[in-house]
N, C-alpha and C. Protein backbone atom coordinates (compact mmCIF):
# COMPACT_ATOMS: atom_id res chain seq x y z
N UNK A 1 125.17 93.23 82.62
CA UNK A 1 124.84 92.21 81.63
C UNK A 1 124.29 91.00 82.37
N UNK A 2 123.14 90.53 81.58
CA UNK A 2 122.74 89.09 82.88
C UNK A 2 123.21 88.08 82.00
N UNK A 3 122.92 86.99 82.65
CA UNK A 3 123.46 85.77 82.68
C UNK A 3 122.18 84.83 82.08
N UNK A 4 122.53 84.56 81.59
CA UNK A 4 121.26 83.46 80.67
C UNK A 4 121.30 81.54 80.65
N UNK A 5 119.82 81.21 81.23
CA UNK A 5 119.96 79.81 80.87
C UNK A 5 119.70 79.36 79.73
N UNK A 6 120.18 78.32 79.45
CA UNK A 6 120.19 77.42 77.90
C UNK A 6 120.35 76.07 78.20
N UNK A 7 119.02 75.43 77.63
CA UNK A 7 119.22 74.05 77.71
C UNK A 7 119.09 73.12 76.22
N UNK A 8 119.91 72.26 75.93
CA UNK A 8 119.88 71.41 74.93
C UNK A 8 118.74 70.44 74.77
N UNK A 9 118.59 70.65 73.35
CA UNK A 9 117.33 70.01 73.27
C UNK A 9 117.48 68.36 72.83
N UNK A 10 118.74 67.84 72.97
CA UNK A 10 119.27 66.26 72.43
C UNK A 10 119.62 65.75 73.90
N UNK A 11 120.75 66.49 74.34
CA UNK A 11 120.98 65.69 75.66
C UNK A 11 120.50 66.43 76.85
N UNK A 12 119.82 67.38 77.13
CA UNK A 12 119.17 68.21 78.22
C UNK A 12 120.08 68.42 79.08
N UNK A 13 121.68 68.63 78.45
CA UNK A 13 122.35 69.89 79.60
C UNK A 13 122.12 71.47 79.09
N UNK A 14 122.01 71.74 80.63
CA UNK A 14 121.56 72.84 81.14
C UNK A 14 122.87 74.11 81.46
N UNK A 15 122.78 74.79 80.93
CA UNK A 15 124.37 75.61 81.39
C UNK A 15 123.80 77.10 81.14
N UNK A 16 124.47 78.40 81.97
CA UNK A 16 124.02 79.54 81.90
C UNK A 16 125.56 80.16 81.24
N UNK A 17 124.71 80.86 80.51
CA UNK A 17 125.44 81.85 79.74
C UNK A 17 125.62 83.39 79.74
N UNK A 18 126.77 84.27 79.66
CA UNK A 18 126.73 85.68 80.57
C UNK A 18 126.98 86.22 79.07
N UNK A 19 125.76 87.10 78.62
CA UNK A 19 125.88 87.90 77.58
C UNK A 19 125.19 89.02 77.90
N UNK A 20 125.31 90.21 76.49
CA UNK A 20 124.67 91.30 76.58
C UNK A 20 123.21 91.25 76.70
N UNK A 21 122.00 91.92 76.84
CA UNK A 21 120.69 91.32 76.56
C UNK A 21 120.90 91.61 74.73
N UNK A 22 121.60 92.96 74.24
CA UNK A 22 121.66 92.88 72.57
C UNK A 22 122.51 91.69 72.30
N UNK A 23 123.12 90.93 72.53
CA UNK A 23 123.56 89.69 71.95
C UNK A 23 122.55 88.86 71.24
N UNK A 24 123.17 88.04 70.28
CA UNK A 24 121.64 86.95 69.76
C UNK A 24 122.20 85.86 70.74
N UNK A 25 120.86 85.13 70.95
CA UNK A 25 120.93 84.18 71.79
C UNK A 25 121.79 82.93 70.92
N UNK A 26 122.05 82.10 72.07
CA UNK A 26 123.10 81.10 71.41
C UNK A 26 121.91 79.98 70.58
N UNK A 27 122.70 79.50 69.67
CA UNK A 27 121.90 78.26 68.91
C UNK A 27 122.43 77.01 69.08
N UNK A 28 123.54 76.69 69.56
CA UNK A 28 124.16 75.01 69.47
C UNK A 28 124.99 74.78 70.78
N UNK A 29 124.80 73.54 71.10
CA UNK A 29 125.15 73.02 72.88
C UNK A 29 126.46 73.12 72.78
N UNK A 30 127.42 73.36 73.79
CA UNK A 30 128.52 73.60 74.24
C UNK A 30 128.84 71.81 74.34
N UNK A 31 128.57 71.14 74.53
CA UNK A 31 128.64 69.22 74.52
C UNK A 31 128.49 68.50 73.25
N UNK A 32 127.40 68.85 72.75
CA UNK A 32 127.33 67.30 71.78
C UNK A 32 126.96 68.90 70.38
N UNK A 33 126.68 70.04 70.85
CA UNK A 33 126.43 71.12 69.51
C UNK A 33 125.40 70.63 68.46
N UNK A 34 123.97 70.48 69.24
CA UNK A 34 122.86 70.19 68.66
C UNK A 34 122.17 71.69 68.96
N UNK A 35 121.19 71.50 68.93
CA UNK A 35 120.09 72.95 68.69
C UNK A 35 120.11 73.17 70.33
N UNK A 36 119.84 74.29 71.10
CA UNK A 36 119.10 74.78 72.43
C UNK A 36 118.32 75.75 72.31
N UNK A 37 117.77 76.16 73.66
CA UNK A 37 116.68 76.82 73.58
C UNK A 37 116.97 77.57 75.00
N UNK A 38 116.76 79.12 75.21
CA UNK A 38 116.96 79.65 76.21
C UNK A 38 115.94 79.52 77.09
N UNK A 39 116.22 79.85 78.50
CA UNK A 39 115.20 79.01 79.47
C UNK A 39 114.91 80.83 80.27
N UNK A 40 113.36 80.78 80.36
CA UNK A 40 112.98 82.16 80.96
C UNK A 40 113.21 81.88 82.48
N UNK A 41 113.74 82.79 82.96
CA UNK A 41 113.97 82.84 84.81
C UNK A 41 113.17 84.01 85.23
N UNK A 42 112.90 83.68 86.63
CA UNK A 42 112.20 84.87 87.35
C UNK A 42 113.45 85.79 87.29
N UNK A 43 114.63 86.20 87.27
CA UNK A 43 115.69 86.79 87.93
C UNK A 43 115.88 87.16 89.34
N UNK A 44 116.48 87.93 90.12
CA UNK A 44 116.81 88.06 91.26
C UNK A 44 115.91 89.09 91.67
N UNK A 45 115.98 88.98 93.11
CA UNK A 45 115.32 90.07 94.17
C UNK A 45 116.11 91.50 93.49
N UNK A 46 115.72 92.42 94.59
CA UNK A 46 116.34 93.83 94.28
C UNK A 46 117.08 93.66 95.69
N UNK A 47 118.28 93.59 95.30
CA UNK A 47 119.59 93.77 96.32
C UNK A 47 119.99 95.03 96.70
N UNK A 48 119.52 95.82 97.88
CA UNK A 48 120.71 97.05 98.50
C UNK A 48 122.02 96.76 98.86
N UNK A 49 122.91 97.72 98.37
CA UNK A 49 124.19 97.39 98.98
C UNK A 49 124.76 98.52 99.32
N UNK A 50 125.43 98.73 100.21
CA UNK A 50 125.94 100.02 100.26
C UNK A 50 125.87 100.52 101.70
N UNK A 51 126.48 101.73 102.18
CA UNK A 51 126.57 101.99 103.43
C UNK A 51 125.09 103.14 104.29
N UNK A 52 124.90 103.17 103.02
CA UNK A 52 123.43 104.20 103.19
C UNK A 52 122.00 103.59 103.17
N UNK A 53 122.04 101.93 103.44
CA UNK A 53 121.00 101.17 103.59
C UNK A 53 120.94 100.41 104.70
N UNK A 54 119.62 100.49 105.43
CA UNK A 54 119.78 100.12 107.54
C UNK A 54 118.46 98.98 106.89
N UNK A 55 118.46 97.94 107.67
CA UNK A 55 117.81 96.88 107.78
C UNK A 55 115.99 97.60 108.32
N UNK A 56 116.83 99.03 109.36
CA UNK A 56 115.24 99.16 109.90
C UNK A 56 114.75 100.32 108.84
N UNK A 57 115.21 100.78 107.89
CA UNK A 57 114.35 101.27 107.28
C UNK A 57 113.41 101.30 106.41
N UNK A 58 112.97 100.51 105.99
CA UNK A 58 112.03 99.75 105.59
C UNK A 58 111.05 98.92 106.49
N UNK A 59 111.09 98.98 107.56
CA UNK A 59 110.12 98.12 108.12
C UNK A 59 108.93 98.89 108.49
N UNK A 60 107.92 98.06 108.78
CA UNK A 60 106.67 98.69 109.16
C UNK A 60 106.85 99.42 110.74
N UNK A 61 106.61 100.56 110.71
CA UNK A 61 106.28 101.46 111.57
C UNK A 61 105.57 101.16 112.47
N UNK A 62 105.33 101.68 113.46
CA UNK A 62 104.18 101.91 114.54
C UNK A 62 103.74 102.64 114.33
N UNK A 63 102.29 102.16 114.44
CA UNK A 63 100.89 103.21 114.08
C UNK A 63 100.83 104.32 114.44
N UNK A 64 101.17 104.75 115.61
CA UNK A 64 101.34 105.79 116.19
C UNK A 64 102.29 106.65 116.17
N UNK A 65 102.76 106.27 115.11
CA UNK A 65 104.13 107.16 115.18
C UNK A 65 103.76 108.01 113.30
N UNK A 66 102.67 107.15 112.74
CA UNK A 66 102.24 107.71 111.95
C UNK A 66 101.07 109.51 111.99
N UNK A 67 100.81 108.62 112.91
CA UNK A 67 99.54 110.13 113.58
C UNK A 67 100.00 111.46 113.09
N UNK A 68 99.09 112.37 112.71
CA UNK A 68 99.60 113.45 112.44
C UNK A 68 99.99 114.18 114.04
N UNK A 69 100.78 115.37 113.77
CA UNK A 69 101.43 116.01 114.89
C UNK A 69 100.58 117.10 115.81
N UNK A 70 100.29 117.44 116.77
CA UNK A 70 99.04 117.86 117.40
C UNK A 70 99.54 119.06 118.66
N UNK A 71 99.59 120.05 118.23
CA UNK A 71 100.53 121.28 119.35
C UNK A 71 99.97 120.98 120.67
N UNK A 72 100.97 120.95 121.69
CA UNK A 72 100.06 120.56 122.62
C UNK A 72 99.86 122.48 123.12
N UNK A 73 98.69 122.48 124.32
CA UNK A 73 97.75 123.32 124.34
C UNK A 73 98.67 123.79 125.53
N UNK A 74 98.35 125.63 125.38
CA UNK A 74 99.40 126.61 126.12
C UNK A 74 98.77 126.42 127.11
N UNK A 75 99.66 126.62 128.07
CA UNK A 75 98.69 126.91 129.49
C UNK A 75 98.63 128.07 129.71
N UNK A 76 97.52 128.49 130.75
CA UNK A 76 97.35 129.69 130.60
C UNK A 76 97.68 130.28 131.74
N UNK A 77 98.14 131.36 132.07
CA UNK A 77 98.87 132.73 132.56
C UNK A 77 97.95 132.66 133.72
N UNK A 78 98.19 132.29 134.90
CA UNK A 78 97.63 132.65 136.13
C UNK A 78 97.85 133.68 136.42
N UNK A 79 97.07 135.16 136.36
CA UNK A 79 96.83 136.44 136.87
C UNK A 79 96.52 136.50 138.30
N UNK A 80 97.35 136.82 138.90
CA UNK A 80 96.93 137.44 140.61
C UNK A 80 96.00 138.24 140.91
N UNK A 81 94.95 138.54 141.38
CA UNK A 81 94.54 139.77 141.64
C UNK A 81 94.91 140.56 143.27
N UNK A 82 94.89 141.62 142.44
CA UNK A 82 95.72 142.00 143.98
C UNK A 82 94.42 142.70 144.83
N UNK A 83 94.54 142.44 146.12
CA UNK A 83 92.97 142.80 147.18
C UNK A 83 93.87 144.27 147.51
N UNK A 84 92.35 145.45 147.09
CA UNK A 84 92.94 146.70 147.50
C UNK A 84 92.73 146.89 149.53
């Protein structure tokens, strides 16, 4: 459930409110209980938490480590010949 700003439109306090997003938004100030108006926020980043998230995984790579993979080349079978 997020948390919602609301500011009064008589005395301009500002206070956040923790409802459902299906809730109706509030109509009257918690102070003087004149009219408000909910206030749009960017909201938060995207937070990992947890034990299965490493700082380096996400970072940019080395180029070279992107390269596709390239067999390296057999060497070849030195045959003796034998002197009759």
């Amino acid at each position: 459930m997020p948390t919602y700003d609301y500011k009064c439109t008589k005395c301009q306090y500002t206070f956040e409110y923790f409802q459902a997003m299906s809730d109706e938004p509030l109509v009257e100030c918690l102070k003087c209980s004149s009219t408000v108006r909910r206030l749009i926020s960017g909201g938060t980043g995207l937070i990992f938490k947890g034990s299965g998230f490493y700082k380096t995984d996400y970072n940019i790579q080395d180029k070279t480590a992107t390269k596709k993979f390239t067999k390296p080349e057999k060497k070849k079978d030195k045959v003796k010949k034998k002197n009759d």
